[in-house]
PDB file of N, CA and C in Angstrom:
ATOM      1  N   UNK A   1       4.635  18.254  15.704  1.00  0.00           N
ATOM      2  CA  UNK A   1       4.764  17.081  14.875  1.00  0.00           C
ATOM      3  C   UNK A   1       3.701  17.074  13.780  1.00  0.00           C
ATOM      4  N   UNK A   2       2.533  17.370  14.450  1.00  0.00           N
ATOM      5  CA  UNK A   2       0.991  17.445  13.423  1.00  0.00           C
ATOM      6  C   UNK A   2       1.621  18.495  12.036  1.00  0.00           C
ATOM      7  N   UNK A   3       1.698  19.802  12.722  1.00  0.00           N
ATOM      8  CA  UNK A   3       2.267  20.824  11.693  1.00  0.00           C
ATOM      9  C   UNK A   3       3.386  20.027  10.306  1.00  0.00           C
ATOM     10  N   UNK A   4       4.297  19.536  11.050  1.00  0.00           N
ATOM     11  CA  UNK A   4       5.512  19.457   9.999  1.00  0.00           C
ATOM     12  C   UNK A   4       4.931  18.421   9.047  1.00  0.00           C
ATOM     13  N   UNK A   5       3.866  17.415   9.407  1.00  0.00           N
ATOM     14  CA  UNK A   5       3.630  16.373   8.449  1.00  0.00           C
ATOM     15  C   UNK A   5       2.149  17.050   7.979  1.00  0.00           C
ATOM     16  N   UNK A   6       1.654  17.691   8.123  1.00  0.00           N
ATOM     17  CA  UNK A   6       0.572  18.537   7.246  1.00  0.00           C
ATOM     18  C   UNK A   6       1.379  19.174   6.172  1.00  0.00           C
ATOM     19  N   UNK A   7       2.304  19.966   6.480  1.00  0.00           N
ATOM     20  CA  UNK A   7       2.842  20.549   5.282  1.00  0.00           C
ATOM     21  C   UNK A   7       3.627  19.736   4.139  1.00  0.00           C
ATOM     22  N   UNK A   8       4.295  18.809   4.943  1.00  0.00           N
ATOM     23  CA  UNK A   8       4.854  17.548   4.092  1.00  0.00           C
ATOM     24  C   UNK A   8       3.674  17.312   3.090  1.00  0.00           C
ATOM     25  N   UNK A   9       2.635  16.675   3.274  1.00  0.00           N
ATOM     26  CA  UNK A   9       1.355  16.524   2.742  1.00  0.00           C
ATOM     27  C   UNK A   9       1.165  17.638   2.010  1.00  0.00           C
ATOM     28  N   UNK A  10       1.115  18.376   2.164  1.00  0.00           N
ATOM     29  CA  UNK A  10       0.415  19.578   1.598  1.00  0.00           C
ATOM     30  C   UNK A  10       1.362  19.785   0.502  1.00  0.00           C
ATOM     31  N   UNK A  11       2.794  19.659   0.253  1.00  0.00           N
ATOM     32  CA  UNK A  11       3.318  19.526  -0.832  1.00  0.00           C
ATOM     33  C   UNK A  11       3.431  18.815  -1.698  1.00  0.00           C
ATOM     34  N   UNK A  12       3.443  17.752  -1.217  1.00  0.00           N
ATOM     35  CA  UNK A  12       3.316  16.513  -1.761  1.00  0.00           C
ATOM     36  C   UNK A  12       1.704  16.662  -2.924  1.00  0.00           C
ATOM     37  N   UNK A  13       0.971  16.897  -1.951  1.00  0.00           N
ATOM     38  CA  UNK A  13      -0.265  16.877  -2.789  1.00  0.00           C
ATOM     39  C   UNK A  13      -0.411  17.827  -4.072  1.00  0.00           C
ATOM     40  N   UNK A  14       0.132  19.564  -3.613  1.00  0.00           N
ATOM     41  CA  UNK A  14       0.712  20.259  -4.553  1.00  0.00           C
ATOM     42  C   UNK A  14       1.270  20.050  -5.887  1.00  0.00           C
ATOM     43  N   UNK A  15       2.098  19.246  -5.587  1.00  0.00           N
ATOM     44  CA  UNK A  15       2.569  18.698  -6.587  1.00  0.00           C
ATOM     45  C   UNK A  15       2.425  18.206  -7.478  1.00  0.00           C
ATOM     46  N   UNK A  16       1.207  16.841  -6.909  1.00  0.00           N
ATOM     47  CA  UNK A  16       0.481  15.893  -7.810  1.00  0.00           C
ATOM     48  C   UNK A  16      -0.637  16.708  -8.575  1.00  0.00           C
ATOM     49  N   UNK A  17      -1.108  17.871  -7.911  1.00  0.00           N
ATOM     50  CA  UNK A  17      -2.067  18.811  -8.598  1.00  0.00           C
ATOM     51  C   UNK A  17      -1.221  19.147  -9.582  1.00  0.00           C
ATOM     52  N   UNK A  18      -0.372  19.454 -10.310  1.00  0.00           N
ATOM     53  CA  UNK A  18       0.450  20.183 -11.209  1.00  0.00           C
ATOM     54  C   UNK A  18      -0.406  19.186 -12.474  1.00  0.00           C
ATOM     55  N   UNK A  19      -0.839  17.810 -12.420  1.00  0.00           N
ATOM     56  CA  UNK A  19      -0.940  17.228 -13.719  1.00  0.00           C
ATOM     57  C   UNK A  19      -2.115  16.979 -13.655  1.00  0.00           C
ATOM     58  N   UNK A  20      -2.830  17.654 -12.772  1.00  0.00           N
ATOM     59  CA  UNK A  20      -4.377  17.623 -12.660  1.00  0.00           C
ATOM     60  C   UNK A  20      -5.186  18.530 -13.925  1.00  0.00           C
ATOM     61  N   UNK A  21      -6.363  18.233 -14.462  1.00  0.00           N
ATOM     62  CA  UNK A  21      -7.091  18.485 -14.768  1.00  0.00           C
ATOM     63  C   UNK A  21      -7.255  20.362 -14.531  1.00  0.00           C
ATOM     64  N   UNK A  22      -7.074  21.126 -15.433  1.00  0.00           N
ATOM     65  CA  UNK A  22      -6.623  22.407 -14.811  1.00  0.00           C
ATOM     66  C   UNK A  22      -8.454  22.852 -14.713  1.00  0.00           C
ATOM     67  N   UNK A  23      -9.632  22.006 -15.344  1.00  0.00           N
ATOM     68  CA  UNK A  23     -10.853  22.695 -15.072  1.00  0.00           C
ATOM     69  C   UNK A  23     -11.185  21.923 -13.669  1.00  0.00           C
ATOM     70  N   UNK A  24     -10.729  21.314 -13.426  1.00  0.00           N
ATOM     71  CA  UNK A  24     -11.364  20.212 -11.718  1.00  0.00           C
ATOM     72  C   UNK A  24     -10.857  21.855 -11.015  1.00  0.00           C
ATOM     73  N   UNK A  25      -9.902  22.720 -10.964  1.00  0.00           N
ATOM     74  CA  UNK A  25      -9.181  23.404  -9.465  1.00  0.00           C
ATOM     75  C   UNK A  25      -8.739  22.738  -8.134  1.00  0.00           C
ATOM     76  N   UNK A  26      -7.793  21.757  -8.633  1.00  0.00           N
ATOM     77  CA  UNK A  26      -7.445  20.872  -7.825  1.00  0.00           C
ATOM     78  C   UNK A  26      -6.911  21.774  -6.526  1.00  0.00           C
ATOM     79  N   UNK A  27      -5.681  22.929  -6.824  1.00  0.00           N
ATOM     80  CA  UNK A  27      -5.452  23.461  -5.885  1.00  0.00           C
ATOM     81  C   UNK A  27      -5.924  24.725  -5.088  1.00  0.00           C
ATOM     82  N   UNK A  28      -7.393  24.527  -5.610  1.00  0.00           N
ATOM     83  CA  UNK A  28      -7.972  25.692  -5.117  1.00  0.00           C
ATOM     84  C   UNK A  28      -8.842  25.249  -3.857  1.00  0.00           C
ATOM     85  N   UNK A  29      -8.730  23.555  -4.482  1.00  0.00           N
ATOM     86  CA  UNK A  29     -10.128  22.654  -3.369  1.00  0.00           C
ATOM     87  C   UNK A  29      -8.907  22.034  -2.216  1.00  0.00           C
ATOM     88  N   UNK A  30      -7.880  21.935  -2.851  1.00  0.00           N
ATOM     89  CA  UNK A  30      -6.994  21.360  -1.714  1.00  0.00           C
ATOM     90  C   UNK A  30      -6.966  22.423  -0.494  1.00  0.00           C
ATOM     91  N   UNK A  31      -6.452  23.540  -1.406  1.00  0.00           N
ATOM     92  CA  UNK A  31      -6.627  24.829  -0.251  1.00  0.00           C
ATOM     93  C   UNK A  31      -7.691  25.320   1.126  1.00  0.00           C
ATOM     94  N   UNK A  32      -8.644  24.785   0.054  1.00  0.00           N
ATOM     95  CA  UNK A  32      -9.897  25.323   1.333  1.00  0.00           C
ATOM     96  C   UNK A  32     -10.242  24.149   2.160  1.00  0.00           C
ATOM     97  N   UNK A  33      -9.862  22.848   2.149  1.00  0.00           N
ATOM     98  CA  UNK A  33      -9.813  21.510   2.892  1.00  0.00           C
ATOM     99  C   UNK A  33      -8.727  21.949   3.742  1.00  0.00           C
ATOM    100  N   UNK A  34      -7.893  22.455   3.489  1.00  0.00           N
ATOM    101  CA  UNK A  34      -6.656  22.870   4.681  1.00  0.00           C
ATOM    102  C   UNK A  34      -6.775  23.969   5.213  1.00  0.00           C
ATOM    103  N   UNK A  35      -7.869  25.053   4.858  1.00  0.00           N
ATOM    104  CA  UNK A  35      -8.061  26.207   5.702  1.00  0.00           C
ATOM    105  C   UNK A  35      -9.262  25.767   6.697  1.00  0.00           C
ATOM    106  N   UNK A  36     -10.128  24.699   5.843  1.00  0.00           N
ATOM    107  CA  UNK A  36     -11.422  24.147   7.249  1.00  0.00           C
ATOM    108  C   UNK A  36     -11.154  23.464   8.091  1.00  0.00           C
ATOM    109  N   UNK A  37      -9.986  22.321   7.758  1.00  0.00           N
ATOM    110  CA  UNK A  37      -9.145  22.033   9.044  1.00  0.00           C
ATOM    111  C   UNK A  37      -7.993  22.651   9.566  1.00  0.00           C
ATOM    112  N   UNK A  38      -7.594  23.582   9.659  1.00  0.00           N
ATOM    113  CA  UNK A  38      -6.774  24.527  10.239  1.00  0.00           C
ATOM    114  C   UNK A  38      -6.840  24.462  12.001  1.00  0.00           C
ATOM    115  N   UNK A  39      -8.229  24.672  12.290  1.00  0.00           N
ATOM    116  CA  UNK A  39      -8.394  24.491  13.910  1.00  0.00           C
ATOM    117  C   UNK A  39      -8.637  23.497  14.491  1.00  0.00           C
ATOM    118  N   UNK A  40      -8.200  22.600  14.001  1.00  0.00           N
ATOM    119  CA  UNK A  40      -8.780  21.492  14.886  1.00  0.00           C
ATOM    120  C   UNK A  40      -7.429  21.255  16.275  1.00  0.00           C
ATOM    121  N   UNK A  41      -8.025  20.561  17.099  1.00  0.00           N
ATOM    122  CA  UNK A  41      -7.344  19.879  18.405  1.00  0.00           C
ATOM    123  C   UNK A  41      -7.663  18.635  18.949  1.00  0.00           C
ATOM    124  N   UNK A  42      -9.114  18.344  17.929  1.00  0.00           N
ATOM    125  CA  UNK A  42      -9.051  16.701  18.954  1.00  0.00           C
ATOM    126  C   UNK A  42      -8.441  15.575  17.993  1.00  0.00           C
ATOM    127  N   UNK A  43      -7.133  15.219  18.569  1.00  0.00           N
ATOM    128  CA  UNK A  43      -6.367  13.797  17.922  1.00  0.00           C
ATOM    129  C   UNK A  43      -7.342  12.938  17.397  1.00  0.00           C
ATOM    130  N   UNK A  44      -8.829  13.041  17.147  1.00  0.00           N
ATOM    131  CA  UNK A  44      -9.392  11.883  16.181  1.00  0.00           C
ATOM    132  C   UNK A  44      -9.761  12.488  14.807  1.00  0.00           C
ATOM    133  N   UNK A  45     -10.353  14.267  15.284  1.00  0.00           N
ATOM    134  CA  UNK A  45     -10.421  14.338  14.693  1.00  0.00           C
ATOM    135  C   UNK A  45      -9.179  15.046  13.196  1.00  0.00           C
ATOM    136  N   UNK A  46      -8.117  15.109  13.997  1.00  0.00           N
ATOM    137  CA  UNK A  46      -6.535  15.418  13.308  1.00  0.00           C
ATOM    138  C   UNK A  46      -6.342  13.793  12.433  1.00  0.00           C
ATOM    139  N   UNK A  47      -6.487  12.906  12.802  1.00  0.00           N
ATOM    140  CA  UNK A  47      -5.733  11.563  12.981  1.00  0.00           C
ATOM    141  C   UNK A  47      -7.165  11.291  11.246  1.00  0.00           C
ATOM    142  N   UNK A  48      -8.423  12.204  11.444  1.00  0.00           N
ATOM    143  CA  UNK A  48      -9.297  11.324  10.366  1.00  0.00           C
ATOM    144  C   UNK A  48      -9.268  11.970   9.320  1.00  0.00           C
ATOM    145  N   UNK A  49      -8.364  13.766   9.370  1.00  0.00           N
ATOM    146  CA  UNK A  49      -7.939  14.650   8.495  1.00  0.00           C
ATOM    147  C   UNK A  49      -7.158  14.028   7.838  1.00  0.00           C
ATOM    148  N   UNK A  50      -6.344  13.355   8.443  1.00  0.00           N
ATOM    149  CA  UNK A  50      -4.695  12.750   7.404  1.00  0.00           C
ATOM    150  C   UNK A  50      -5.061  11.888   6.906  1.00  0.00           C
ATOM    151  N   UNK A  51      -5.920  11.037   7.389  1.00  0.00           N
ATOM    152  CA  UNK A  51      -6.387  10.018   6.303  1.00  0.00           C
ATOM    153  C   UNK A  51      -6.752  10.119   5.436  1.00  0.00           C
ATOM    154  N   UNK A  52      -7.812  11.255   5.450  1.00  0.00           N
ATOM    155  CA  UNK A  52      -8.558  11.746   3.795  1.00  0.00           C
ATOM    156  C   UNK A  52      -7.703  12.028   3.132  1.00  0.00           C
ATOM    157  N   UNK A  53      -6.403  13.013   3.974  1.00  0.00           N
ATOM    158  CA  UNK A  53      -6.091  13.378   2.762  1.00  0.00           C
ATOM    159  C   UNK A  53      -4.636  12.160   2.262  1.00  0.00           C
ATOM    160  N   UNK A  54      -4.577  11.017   3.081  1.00  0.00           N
ATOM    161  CA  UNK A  54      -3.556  10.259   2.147  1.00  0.00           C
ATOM    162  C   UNK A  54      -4.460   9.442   1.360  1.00  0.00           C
ATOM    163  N   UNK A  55      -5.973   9.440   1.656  1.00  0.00           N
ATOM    164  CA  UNK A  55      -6.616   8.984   0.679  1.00  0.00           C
ATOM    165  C   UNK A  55      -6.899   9.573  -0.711  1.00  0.00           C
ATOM    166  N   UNK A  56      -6.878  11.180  -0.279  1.00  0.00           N
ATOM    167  CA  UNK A  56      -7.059  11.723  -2.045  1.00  0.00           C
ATOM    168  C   UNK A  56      -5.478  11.767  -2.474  1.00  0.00           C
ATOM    169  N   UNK A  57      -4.535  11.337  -1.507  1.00  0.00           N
ATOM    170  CA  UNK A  57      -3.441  11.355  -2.630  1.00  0.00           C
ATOM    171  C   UNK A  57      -3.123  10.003  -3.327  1.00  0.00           C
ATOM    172  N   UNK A  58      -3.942   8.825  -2.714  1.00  0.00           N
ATOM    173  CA  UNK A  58      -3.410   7.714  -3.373  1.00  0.00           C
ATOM    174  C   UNK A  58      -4.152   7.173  -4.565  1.00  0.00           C
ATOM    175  N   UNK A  59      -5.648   7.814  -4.101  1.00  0.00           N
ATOM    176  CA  UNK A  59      -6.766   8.243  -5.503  1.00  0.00           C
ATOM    177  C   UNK A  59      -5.797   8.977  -6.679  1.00  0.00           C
ATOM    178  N   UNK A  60      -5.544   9.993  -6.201  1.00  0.00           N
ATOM    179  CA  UNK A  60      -4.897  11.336  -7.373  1.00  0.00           C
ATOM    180  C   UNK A  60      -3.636   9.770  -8.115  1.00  0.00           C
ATOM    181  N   UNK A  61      -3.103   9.463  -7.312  1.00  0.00           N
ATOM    182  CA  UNK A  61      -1.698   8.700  -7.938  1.00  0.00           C
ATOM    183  C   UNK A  61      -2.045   7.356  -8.659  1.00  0.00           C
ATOM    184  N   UNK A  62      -3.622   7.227  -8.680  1.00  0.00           N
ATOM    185  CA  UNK A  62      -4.057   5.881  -8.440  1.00  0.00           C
ATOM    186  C   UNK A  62      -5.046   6.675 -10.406  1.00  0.00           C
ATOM    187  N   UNK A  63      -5.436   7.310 -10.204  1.00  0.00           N
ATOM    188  CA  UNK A  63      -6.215   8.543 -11.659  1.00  0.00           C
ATOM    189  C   UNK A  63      -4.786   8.094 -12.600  1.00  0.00           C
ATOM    190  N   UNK A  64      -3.848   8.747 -12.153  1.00  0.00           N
ATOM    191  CA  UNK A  64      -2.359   9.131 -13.240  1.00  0.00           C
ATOM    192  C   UNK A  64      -1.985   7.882 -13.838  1.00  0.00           C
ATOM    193  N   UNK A  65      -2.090   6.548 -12.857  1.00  0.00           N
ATOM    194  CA  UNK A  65      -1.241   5.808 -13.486  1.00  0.00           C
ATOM    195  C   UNK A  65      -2.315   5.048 -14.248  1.00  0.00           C
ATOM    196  N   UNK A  66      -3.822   5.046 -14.226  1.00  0.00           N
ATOM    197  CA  UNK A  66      -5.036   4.719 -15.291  1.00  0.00           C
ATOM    198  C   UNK A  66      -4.683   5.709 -16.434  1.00  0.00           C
ATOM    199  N   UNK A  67      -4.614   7.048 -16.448  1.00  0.00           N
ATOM    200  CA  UNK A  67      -4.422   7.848 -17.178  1.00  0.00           C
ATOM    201  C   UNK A  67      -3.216   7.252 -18.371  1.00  0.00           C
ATOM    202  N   UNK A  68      -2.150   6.977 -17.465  1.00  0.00           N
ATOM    203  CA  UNK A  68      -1.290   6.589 -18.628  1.00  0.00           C
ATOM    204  C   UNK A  68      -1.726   5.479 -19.173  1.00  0.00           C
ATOM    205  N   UNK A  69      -1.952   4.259 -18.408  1.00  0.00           N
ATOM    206  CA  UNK A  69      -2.038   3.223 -18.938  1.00  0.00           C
ATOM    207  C   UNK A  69      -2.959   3.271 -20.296  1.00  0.00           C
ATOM    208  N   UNK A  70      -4.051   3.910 -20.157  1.00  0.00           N
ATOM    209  CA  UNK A  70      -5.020   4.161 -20.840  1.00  0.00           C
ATOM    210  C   UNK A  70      -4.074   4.981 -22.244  1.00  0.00           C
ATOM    211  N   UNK A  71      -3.440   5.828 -22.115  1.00  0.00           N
ATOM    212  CA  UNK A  71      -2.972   6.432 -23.315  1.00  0.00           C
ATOM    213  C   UNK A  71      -1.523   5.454 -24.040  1.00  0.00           C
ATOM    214  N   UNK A  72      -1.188   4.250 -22.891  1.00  0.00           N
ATOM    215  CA  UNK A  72      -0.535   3.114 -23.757  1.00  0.00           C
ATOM    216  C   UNK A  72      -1.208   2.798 -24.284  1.00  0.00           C
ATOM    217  N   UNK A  73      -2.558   2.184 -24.041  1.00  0.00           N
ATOM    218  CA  UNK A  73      -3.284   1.284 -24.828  1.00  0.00           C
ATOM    219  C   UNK A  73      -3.657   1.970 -25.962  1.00  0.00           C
ATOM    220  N   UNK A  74      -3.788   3.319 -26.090  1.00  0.00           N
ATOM    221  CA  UNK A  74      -4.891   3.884 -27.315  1.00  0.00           C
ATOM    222  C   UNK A  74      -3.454   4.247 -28.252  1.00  0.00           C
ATOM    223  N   UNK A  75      -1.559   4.365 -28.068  1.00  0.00           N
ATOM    224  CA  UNK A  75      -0.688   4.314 -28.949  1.00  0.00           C
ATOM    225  C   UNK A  75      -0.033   3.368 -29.135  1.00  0.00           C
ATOM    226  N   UNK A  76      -0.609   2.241 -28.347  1.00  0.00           N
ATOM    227  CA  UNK A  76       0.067   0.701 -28.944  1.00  0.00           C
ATOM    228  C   UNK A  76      -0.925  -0.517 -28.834  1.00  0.00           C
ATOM    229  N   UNK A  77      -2.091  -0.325 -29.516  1.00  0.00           N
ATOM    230  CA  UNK A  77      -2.837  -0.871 -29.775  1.00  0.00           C
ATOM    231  C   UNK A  77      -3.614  -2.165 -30.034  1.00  0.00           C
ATOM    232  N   UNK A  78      -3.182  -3.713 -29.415  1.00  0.00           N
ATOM    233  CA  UNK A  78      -3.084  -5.002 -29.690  1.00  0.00           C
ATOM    234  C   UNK A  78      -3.910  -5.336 -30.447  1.00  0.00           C
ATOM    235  N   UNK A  79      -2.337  -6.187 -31.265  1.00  0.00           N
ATOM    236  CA  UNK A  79      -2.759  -6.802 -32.612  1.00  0.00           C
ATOM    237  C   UNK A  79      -3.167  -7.891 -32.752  1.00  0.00           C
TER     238      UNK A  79
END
């Protein structure tokens, strides 16, 4: 069960790296966060892995939609 929703995640996050910042290496840092937890077995510490990482995905989704907003404001400018 752990497996199938890590990888779910792991694409998911993939993904959102595509509009990342190509000097950050978003998917180079995602990578090695999923090779240092690779071994784990104790359910707290599995259970405090997924959190981080639905926390850097709601950060990452939480960046994009400042990002845009920010580039509404600077091409429609209030008058």
């Amino acid at each position: 069960m752990h497996r199938r929703q890590s990888v779910a995640l792991y694409k998911e996050l993939h993904r959102l790296g595509r509009d990342h910042d190509p000097a950050y290496n978003f998917h180079k840092k995602l990578r090695t966060l999923y090779e240092r937890n690779r071994s784990l077995t104790d359910p707290q510490q599995i259970a405090a892995a997924f959190s981080l990482l639905e926390y850097i995905k709601q950060d990452t989704l939480a960046l994009y939609a400042l990002r845009k907003y920010r580039h509404l404001r600077r091409v429609y400018p209030s008058s």
